[in-house]
C-alpha atoms as a PDB file:
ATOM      1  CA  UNK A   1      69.649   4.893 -13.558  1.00  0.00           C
ATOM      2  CA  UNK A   2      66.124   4.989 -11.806  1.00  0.00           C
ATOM      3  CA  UNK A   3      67.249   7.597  -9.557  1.00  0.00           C
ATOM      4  CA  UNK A   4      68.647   9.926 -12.404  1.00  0.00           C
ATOM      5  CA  UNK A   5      65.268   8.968 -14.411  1.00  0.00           C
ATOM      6  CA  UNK A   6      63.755  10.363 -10.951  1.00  0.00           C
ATOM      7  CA  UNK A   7      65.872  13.358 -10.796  1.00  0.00           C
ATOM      8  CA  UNK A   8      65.155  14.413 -14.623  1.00  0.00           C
ATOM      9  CA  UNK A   9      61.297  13.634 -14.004  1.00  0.00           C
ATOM     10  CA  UNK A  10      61.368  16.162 -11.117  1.00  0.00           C
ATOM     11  CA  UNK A  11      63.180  18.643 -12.656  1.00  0.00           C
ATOM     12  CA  UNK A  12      61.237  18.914 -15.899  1.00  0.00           C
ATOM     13  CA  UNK A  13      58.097  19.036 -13.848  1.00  0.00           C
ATOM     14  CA  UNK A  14      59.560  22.231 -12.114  1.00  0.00           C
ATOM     15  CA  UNK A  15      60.344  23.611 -15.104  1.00  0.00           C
ATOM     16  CA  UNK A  16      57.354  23.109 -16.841  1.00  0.00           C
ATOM     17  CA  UNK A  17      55.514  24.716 -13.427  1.00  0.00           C
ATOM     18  CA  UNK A  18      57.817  27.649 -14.115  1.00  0.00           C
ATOM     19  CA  UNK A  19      57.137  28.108 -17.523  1.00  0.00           C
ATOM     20  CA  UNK A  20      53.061  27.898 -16.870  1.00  0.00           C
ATOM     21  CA  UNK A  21      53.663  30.601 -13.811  1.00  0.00           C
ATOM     22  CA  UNK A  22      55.916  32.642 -15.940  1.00  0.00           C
ATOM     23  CA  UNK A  23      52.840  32.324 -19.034  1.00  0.00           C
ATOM     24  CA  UNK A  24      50.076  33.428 -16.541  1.00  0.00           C
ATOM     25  CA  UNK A  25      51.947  36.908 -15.507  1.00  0.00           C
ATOM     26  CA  UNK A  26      52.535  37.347 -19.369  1.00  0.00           C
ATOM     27  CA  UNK A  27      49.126  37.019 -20.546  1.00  0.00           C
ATOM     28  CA  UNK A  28      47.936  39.013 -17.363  1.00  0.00           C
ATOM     29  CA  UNK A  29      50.268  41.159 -18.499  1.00  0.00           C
ATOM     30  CA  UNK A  30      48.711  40.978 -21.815  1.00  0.00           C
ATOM     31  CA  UNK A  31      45.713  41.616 -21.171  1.00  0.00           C
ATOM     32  CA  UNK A  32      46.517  45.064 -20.004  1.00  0.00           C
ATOM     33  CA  UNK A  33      48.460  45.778 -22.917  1.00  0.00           C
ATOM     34  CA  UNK A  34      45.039  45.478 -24.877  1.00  0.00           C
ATOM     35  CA  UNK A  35      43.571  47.822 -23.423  1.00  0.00           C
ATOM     36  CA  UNK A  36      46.402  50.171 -24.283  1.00  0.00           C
ATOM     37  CA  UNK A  37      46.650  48.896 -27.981  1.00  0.00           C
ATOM     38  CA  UNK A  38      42.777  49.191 -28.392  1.00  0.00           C
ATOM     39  CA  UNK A  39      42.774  52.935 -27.001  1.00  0.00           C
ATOM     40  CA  UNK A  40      45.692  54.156 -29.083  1.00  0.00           C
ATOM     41  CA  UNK A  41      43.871  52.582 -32.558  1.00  0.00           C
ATOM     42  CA  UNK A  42      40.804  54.198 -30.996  1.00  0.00           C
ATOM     43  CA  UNK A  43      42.535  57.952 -31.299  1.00  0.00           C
ATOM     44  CA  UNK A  44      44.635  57.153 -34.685  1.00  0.00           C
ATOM     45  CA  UNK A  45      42.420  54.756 -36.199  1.00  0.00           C
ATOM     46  CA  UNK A  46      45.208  53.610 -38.925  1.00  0.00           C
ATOM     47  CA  UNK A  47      46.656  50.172 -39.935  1.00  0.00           C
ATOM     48  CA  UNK A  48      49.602  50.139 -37.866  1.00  0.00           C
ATOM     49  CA  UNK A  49      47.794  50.507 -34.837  1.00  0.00           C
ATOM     50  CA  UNK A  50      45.274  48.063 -36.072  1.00  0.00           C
ATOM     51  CA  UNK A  51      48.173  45.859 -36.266  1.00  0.00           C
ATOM     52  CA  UNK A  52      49.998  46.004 -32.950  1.00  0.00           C
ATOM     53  CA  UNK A  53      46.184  45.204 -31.492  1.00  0.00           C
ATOM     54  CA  UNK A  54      46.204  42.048 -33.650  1.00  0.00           C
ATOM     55  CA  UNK A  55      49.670  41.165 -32.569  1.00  0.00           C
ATOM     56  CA  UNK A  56      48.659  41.711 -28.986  1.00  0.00           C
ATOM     57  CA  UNK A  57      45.605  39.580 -29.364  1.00  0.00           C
ATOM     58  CA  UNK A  58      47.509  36.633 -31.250  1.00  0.00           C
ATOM     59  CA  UNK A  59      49.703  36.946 -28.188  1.00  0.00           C
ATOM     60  CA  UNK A  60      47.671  36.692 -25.424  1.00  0.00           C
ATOM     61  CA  UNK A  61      46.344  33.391 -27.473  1.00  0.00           C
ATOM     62  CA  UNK A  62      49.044  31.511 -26.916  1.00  0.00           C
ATOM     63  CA  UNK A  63      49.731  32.021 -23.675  1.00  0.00           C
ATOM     64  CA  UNK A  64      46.318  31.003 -23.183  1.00  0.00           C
ATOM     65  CA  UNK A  65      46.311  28.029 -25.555  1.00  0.00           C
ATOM     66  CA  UNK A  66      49.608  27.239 -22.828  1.00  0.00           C
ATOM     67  CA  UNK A  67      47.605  27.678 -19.987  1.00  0.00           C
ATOM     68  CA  UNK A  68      44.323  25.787 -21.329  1.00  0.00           C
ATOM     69  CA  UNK A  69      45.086  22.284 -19.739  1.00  0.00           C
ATOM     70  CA  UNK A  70      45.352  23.789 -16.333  1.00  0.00           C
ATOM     71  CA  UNK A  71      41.946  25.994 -16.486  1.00  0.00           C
ATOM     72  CA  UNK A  72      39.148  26.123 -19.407  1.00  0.00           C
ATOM     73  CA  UNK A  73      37.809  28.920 -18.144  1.00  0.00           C
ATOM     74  CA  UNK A  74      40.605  30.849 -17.637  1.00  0.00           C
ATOM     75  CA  UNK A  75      41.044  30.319 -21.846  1.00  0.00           C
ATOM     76  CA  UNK A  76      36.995  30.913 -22.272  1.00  0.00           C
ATOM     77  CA  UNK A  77      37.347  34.229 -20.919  1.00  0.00           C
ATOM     78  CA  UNK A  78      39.975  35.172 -22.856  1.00  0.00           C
ATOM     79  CA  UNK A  79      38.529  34.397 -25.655  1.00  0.00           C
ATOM     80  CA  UNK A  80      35.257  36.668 -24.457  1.00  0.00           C
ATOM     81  CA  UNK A  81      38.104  39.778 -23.866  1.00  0.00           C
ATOM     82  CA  UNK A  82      39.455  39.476 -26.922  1.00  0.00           C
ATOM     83  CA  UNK A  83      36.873  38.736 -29.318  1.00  0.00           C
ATOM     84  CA  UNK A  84      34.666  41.776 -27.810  1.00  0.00           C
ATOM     85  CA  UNK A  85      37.519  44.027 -28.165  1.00  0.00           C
ATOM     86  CA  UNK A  86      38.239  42.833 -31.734  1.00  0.00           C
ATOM     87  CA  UNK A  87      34.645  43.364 -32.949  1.00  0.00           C
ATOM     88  CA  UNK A  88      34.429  46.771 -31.103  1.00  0.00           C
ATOM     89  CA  UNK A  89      37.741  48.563 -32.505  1.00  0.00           C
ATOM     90  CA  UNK A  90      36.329  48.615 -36.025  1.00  0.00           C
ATOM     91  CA  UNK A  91      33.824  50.958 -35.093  1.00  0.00           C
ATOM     92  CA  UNK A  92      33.606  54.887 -36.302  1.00  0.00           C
ATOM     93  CA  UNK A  93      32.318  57.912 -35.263  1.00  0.00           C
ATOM     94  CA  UNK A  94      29.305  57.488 -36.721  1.00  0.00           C
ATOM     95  CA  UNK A  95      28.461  54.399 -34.348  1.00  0.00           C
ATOM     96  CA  UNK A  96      30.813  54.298 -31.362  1.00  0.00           C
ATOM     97  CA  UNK A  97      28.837  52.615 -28.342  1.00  0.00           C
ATOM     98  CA  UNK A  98      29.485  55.147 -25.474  1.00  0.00           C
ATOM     99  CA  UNK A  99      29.361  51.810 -23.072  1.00  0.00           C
ATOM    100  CA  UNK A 100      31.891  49.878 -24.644  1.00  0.00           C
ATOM    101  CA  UNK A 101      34.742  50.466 -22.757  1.00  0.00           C
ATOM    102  CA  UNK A 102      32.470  49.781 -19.537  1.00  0.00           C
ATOM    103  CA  UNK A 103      31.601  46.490 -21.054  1.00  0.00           C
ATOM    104  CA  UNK A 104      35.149  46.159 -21.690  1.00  0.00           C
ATOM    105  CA  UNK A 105      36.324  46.437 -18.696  1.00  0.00           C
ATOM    106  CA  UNK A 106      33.981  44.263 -16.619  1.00  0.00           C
ATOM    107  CA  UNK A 107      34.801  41.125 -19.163  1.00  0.00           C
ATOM    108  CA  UNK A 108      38.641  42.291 -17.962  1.00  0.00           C
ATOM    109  CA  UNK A 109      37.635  42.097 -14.185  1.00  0.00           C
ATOM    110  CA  UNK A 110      36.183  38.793 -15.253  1.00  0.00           C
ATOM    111  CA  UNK A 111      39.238  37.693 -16.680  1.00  0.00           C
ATOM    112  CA  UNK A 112      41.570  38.457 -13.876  1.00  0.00           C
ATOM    113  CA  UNK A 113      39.379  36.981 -11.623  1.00  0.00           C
ATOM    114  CA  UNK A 114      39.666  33.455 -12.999  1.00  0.00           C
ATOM    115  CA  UNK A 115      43.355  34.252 -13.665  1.00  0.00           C
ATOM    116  CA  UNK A 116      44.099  35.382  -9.897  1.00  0.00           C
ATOM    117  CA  UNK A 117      42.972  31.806  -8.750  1.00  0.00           C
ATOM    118  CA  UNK A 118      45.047  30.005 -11.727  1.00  0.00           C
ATOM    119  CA  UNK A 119      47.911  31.983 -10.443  1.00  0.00           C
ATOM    120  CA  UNK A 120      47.038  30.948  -6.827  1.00  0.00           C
ATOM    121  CA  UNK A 121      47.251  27.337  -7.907  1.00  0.00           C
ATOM    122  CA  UNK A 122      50.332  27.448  -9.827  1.00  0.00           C
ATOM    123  CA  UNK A 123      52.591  29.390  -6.922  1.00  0.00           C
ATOM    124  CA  UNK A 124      53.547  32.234  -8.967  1.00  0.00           C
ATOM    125  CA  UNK A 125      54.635  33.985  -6.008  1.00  0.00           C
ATOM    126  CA  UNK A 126      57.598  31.041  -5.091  1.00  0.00           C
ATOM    127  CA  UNK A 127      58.876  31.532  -8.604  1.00  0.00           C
ATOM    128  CA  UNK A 128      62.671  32.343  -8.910  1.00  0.00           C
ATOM    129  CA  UNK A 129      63.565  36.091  -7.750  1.00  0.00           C
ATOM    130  CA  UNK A 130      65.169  36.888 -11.375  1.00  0.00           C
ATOM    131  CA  UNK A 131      61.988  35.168 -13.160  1.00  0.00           C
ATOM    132  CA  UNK A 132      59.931  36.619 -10.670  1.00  0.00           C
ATOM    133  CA  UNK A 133      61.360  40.420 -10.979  1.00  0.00           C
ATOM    134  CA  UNK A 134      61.120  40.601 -14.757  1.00  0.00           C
ATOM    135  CA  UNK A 135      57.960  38.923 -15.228  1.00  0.00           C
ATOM    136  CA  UNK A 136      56.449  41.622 -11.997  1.00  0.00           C
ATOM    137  CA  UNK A 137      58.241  44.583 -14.017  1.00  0.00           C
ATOM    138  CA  UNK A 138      56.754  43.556 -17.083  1.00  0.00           C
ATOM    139  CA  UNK A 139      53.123  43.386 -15.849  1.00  0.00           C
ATOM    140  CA  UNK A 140      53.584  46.658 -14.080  1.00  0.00           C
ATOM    141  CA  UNK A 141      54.094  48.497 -17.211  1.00  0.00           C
ATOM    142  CA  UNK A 142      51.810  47.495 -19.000  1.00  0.00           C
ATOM    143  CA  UNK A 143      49.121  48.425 -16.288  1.00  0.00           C
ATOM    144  CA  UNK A 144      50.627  51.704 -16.147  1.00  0.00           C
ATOM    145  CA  UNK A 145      50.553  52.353 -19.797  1.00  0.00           C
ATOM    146  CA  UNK A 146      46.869  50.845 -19.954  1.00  0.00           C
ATOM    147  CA  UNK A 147      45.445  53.390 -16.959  1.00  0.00           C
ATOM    148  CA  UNK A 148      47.368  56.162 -18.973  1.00  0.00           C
ATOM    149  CA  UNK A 149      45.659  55.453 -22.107  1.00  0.00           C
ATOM    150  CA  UNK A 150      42.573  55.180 -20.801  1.00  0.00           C
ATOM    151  CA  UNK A 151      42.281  58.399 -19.419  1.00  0.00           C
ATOM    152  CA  UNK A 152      44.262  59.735 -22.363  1.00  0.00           C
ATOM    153  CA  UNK A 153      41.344  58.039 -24.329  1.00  0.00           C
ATOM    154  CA  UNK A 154      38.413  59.903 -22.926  1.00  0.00           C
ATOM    155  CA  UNK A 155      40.561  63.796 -22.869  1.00  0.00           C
ATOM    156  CA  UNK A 156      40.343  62.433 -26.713  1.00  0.00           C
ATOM    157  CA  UNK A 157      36.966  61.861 -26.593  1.00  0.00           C
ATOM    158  CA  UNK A 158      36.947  58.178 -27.279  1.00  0.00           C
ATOM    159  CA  UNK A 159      36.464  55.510 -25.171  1.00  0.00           C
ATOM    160  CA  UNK A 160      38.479  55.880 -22.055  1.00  0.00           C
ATOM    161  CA  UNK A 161      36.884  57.040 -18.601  1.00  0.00           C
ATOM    162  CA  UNK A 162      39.032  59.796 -16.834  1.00  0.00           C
ATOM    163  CA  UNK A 163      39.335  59.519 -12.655  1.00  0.00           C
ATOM    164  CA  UNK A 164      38.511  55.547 -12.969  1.00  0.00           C
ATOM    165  CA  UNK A 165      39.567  53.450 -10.428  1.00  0.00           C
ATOM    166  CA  UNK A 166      42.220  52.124 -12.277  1.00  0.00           C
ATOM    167  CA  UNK A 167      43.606  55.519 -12.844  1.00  0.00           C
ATOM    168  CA  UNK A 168      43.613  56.427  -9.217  1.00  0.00           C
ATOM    169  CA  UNK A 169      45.886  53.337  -8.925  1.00  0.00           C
ATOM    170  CA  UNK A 170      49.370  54.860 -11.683  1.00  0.00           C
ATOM    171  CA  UNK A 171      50.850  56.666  -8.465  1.00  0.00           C
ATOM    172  CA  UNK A 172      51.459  53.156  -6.378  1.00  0.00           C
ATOM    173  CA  UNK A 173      52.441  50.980  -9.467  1.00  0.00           C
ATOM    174  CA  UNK A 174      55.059  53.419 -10.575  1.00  0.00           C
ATOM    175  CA  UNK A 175      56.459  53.175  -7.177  1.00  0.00           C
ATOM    176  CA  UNK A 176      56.041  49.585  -6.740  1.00  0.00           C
ATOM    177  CA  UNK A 177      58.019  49.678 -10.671  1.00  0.00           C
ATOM    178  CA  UNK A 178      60.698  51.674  -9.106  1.00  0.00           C
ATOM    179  CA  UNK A 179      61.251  49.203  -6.449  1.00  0.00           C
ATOM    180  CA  UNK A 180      61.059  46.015  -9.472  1.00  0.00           C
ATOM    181  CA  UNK A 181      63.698  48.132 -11.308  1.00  0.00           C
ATOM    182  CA  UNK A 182      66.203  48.661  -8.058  1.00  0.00           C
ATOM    183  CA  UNK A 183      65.793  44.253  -8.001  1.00  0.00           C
ATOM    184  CA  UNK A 184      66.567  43.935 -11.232  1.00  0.00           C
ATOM    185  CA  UNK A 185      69.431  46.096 -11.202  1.00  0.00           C
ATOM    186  CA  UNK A 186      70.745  44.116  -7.583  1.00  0.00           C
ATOM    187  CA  UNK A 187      69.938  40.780  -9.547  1.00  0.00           C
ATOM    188  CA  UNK A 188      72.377  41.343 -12.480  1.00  0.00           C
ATOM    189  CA  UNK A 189      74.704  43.376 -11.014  1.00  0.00           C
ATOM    190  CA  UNK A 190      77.742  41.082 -11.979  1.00  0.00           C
ATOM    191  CA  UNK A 191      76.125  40.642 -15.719  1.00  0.00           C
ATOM    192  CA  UNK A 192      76.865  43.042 -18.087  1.00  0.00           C
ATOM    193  CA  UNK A 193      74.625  43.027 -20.599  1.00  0.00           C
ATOM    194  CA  UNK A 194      71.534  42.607 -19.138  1.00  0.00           C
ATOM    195  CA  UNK A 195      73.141  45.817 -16.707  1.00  0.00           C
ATOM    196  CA  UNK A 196      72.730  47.902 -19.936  1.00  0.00           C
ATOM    197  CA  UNK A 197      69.455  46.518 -20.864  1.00  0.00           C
ATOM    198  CA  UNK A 198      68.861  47.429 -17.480  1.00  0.00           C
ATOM    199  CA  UNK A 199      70.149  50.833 -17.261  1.00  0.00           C
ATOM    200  CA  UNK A 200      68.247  51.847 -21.061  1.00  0.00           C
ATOM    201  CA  UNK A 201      64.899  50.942 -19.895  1.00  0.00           C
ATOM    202  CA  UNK A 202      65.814  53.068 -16.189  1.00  0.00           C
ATOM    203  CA  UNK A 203      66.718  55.900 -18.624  1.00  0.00           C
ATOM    204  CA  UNK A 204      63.049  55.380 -20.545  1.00  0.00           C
ATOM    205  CA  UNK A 205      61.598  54.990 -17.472  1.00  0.00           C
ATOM    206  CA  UNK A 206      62.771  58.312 -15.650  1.00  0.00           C
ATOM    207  CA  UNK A 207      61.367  59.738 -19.024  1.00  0.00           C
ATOM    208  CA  UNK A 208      57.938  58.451 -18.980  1.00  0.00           C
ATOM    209  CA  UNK A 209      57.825  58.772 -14.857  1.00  0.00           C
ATOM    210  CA  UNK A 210      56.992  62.615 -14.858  1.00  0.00           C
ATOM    211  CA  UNK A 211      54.645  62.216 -17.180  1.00  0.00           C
ATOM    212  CA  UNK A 212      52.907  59.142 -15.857  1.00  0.00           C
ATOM    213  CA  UNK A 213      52.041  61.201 -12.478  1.00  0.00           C
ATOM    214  CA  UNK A 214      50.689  64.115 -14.376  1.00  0.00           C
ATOM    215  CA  UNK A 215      47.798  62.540 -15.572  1.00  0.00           C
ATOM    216  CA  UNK A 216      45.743  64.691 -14.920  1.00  0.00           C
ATOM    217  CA  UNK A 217      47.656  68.210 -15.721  1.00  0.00           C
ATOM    218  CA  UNK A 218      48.525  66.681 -19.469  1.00  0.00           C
ATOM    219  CA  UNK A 219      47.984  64.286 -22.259  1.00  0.00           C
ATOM    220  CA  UNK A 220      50.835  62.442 -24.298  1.00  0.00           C
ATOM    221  CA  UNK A 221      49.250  59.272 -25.267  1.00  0.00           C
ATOM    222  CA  UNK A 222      51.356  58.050 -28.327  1.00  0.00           C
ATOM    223  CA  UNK A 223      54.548  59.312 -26.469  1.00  0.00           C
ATOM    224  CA  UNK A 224      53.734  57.062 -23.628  1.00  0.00           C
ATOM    225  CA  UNK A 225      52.712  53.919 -25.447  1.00  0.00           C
ATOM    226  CA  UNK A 226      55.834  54.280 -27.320  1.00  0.00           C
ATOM    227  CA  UNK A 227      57.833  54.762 -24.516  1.00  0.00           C
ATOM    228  CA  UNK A 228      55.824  52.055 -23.317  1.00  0.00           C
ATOM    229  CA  UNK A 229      57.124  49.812 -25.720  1.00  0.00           C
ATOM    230  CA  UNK A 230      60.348  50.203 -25.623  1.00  0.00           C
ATOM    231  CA  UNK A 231      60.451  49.133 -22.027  1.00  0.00           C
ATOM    232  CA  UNK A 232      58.065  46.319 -22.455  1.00  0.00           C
ATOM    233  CA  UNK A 233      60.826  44.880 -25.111  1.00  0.00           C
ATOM    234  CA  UNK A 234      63.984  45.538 -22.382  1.00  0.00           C
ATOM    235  CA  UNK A 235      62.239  43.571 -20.011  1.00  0.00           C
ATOM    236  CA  UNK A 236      61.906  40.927 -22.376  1.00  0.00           C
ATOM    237  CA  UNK A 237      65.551  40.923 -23.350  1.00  0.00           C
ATOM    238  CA  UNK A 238      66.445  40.659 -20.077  1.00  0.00           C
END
């Protein structure tokens, strides 16, 4: 009886170490996604895109809130990030600060500094290869959509800063989201459903690929975070 008490301690513990690894990637992940959601509300300023920026927001609190016992910080940050972009996206024309998305982004670099050492300490690299794929292929869509819609952003005249470093970085993360999509595919070869889910968000993602790498020849901001979208639920559903 000890020994099964033992065994179910153990086991519960590793779970609950996967489930805080898994939350950091997702709120990394996240955190990208803000910037994406902030950008498009900053060209369409309406209520629906208003509302997805909430959502996203609301989101990335509870992964946070999940996360709070193993780092304070990590949740004060957050809670700087999100509360600056909040206040900022209600801004118009009339008195847009030409510095927030600078002042954005270092609070972000903040962020994922503190979240780079809570990932360190919870071994998200030795999670499970199927965990570990669609939590990877997750985050790297959202940083590709975010880099997109920043420079999207400033060809729109808003906040976004075209040729960032960030930018510079869409060519390497769609490969490196190529190779997470040929895992995925090897992982649940033998499962049929999640094949399809699969195979739909390869299909989106040959779509939004093209258009990804142009970046600099053309603009399709909504067509991308759409796309964008799409994928990022697929991956969940996996």
């Amino acid at each position: 009886m000890v020994i099964l008490s033992l065994v179910f301690s153990l086991s519960a513990n590793a779970a609950t170490e996967t489930s805080l690894a898994k939350g950091a990637i997702y709120l990394e992940a996240v955190s990208y996604r803000v910037v994406t959601e902030f950008n498009v509300h900053a060209m369409q300023k309406d209520k629906v895109s208003e509302q997805s920026l909430f959502e996203t927001l609301a989101l990335g609190d509870g992964y946070s809130e999940q996360l709070a016992p193993t780092s304070k910080p990590l949740k004060q940050s957050w809670q700087k990030y999100r509360s600056f972009a909040w206040q900022k996206h209600t801004q118009t024309d009339g008195d847009i600060d030409t510095y927030v998305f600078n002042d954005m982004r270092i609070l972000h670099r903040e962020f994922l500094a503190i979240l780079a050492g809570v990932k360190q300490e919870l071994k998200t690299d030795l999670m499970d290869p199927a965990e570990a794929a669609q939590s990877g292929a997750l985050l790297l869509i959202e940083q590709l959509g975010s880099e997109y819609l920043e420079i999207s952003a400033a060809t729109f005249g808003v906040f976004g800063f075209a040729g960032s470093q960030e930018a510079i970085q869409i060519e390497s993360r769609a490969k490196a989201f190529d190779r997470m999509l040929n895992e995925l595919k090897k992982l649940y070869i033998e499962d049929s459903d999640k094949s399809r889910k699969i195979n739909k968000l390869a299909l989106r993602w040959k779509f939004i690929k093209g258009t990804l790498l142009a970046y600099n020849e053309r603009s399709a901001p909504f067509a991308v975070a759409k796309t964008v979208a799409f994928i990022r639920k697929q991956i969940q559903e996996i």
